[in-house]
Protein backbone atom coordinates (compact mmCIF):
# COMPACT_ATOMS: atom_id res chain seq x y z
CA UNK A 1 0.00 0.00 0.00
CA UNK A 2 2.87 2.38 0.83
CA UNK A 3 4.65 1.74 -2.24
CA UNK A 4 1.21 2.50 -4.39
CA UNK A 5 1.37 6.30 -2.32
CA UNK A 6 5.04 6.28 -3.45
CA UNK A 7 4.79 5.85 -6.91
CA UNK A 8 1.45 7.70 -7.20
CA UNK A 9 3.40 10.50 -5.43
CA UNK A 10 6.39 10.39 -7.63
CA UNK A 11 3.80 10.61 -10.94
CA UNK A 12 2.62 14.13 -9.16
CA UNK A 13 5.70 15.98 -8.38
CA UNK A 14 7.46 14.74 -11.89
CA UNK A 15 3.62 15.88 -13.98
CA UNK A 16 2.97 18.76 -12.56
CA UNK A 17 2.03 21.57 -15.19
CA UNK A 18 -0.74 23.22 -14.05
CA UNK A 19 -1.13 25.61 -10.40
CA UNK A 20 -1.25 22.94 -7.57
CA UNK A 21 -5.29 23.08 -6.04
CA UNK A 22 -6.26 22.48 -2.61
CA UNK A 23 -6.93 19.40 -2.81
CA UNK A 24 -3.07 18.56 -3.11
CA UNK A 25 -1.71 20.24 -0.42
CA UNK A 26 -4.39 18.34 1.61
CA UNK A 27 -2.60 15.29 0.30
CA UNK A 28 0.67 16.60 1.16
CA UNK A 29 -0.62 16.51 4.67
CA UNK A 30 -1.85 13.09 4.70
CA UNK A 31 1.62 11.87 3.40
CA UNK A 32 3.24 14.23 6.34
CA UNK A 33 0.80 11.94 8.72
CA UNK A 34 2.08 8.90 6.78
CA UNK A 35 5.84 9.89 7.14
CA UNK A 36 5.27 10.60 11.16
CA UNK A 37 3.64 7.08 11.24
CA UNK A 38 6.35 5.16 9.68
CA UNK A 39 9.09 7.61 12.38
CA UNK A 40 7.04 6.30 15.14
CA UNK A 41 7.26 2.82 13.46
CA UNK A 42 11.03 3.04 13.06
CA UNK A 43 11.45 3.96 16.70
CA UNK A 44 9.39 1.67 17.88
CA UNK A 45 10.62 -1.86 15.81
CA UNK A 46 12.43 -4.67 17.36
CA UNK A 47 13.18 -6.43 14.24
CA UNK A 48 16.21 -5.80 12.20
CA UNK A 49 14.77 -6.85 9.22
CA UNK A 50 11.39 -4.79 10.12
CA UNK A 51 13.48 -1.93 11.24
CA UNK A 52 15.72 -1.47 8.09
CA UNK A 53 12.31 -1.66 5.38
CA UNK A 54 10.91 0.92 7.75
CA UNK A 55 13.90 3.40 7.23
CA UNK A 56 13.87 3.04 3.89
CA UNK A 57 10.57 4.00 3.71
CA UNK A 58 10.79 6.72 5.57
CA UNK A 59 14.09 8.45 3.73
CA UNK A 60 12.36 7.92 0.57
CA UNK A 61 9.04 9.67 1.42
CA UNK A 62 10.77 12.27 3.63
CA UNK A 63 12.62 13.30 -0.13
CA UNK A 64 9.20 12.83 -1.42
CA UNK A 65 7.26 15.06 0.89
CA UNK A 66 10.23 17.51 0.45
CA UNK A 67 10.41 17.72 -3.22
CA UNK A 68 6.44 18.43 -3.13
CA UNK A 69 6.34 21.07 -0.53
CA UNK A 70 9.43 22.74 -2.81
CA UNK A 71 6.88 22.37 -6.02
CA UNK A 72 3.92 23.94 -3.75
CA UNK A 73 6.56 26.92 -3.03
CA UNK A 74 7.84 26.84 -6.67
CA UNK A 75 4.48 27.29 -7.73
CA UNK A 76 3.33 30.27 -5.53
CA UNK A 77 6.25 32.52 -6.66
CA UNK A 78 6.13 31.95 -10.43
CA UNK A 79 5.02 35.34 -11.52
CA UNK A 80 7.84 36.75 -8.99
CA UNK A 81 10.19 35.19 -10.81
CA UNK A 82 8.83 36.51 -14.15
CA UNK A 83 9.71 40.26 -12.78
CA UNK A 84 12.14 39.87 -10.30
CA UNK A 85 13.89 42.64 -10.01
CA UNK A 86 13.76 43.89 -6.38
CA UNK A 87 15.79 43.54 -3.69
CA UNK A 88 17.00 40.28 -3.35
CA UNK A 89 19.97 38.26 -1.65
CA UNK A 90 20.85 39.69 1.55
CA UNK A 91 18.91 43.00 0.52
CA UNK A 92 21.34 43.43 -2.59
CA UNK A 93 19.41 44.48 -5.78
CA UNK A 94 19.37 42.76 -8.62
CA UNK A 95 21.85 43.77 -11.15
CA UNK A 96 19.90 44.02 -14.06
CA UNK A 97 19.68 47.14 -15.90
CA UNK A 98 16.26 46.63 -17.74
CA UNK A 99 17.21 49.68 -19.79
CA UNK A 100 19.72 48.33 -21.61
CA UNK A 101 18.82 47.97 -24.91
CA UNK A 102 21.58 45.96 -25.90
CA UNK A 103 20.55 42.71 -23.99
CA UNK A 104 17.86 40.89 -25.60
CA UNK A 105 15.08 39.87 -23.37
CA UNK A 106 16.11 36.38 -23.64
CA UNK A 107 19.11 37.47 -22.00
CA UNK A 108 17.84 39.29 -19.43
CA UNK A 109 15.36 36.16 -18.39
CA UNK A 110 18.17 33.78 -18.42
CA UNK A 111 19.78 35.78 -15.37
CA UNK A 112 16.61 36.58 -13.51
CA UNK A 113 15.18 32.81 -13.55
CA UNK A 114 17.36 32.03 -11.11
CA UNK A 115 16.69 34.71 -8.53
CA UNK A 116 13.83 32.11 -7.42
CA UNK A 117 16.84 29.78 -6.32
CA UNK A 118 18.89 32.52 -4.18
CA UNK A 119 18.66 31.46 -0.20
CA UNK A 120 16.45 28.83 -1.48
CA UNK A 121 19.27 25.77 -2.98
CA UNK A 122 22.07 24.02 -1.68
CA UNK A 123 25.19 23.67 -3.68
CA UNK A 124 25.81 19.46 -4.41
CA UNK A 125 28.80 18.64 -6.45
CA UNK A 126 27.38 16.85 -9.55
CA UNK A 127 23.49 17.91 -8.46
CA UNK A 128 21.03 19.21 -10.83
CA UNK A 129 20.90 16.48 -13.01
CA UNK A 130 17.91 15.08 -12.31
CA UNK A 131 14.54 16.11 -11.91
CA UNK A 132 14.26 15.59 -8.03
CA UNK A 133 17.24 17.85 -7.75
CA UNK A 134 15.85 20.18 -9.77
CA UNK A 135 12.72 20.52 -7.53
CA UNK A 136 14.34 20.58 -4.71
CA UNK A 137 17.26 22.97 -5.80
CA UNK A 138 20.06 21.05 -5.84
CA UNK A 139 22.85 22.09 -8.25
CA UNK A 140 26.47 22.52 -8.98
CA UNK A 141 27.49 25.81 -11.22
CA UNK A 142 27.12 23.88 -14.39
CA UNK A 143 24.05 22.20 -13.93
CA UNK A 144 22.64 25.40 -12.59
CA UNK A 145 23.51 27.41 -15.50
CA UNK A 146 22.13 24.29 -18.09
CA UNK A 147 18.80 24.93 -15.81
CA UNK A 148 18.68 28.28 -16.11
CA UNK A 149 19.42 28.81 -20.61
CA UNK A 150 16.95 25.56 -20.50
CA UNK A 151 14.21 27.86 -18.56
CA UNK A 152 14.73 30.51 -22.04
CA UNK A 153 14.24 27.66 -24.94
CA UNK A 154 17.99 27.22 -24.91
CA UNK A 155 19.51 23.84 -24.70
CA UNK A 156 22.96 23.31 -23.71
CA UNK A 157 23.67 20.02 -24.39
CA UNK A 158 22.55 16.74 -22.55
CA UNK A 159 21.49 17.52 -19.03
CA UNK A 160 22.40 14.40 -17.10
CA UNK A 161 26.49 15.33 -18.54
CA UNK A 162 26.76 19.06 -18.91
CA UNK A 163 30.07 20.15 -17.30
CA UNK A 164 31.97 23.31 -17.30
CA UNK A 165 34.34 21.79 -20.08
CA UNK A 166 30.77 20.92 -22.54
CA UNK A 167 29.49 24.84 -21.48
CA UNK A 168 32.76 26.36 -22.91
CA UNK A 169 32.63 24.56 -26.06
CA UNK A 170 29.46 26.21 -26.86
CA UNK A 171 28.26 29.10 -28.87
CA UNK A 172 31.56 31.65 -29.54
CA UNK A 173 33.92 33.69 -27.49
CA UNK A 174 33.74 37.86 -26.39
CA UNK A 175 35.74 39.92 -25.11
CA UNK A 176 35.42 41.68 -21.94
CA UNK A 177 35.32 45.00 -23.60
CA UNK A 178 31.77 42.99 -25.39
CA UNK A 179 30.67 41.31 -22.47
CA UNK A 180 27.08 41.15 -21.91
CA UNK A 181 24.00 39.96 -19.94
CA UNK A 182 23.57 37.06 -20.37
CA UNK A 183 27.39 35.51 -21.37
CA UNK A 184 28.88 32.33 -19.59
CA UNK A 185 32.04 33.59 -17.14
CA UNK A 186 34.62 30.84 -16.36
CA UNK A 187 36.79 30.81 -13.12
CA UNK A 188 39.91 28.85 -12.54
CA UNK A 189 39.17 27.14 -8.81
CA UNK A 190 39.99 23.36 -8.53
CA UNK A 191 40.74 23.28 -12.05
CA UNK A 192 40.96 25.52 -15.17
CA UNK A 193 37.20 26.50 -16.07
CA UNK A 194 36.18 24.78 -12.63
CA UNK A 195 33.76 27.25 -12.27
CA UNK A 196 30.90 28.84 -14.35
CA UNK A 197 28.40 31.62 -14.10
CA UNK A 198 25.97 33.66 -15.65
CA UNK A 199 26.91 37.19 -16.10
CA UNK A 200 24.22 39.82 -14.59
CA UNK A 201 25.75 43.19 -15.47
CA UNK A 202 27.83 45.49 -13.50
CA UNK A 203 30.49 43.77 -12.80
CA UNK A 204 28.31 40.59 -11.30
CA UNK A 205 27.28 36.94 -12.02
CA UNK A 206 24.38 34.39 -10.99
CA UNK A 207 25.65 30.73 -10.11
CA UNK A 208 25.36 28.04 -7.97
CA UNK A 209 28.46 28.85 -5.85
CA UNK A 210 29.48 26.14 -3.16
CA UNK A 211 29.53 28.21 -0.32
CA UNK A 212 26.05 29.68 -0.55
CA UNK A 213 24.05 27.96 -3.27
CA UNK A 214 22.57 29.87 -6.26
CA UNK A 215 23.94 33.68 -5.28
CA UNK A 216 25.41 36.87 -6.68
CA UNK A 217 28.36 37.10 -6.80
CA UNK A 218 31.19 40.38 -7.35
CA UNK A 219 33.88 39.19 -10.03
CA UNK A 220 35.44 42.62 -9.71
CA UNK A 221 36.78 42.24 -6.48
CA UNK A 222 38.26 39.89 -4.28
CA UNK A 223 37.89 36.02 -4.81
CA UNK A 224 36.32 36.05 -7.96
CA UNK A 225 38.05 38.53 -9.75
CA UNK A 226 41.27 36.80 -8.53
CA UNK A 227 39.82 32.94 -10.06
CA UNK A 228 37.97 34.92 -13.40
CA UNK A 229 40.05 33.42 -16.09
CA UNK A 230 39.10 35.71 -18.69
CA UNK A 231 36.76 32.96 -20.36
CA UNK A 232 33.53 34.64 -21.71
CA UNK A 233 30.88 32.29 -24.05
CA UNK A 234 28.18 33.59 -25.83
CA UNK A 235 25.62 31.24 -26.41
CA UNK A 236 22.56 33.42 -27.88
């Protein structure tokens, strides 16, 4: 019977398409109820066989019940992603300058889909790849980056292998005297190109940084400007 809930759960978070009703989150609290039954169950087993099935259990539908309250959130701030461009990540604004003309509106999108992601992912090396990372914000800097051009129409390659190395063997090379919204930035950290980003104007990129998840970040200053490479990709 559990595994029925599992795999009926699984076909909702992975077919969502439409605004999540009422109706769902009241399932979302029945499967809560389920997963506190099954804690209480673990706890209270005296059987090792018994014991080890229950934990199972419950780590799978704890990722479950995660992933699906992340979709509820997800779902609720969809038209704040679509004009996000207030103050965000640790009351920095978003630097976006919706006036320039010279960045297609493609290119300003692929920088400010990912403002939904700031204080709300976890950096995991190799994350992103899947679609239960994905809802749950999971991501290293290249899968991030795939997520984001994929948000735009823009695929970069195969998902489950994009690495820095695939990202800078697309589209052509700029300048930094062209540089603009929208352009792939590569950093030299635990390799050459171990690092990629999504520049956001001003001096600034979006990525999935290891230290704080999908952030800002300055590359004119500091850390970054001392790892930038000089590695710019335009993919549009």
């Amino acid at each position: 019977m559990l595994f029925r809930k599992l795999l009926f759960l699984f076909s909702i978070i992975f077919f969502i398409s439409q605004p999540l009703k009422a109706d769902l989150i009241d399932d979302l609290q029945q499967h809560k109820e389920d997963l506190q039954a099954i804690e209480k169950a673990v706890q209270e087993s005296t059987k090792r066989e018994e014991t080890i099935k229950l934990a199972q259990d419950e780590a799978r539908l704890a990722k479950i019940v995660t992933a699906y309250e992340n979709a509820i959130a997800f779902d609720r701030e969809e038209t704040e992603t679509k004009t996000a461009t207030r103050n965000i990540n640790s009351n920095q604004t978003l630097f976006i300058d919706l006036q320039d003309m010279n960045a297609s509106d493609k290119q300003k999108k692929v920088v400010s889909v990912g403002t939904k992601w700031i204080n709300n992912s976890k950096y995991v090396f190799g994350g992103g790849r899947n679609q239960l990372d994905v809802m749950t914000g999971r991501f290293d800097c290249s899968s991030f980056v795939y997520w984001a051009f994929d948000q735009v129409g823009i695929t970069l390659g195969n998902m489950t292998s994009v690495t820095t190395d695939t990202l800078k063997s697309m589209g052509s090379g700029v300048t930094m005297d062209n540089i603009q919204i929208g352009d792939l930035v590569f950093f030299n950290t635990y390799k050459i190109d171990g690092h990629v980003g999504i520049y956001a104007g001003n001096g600034r990129f979006i990525g999935a940084q290891s230290s704080t998840g999908v952030s800002y970040a300055d590359m004119t200053s500091g850390y970054w400007k001392e790892k930038f490479n000089g590695r710019i990709i335009r993919v549009f």
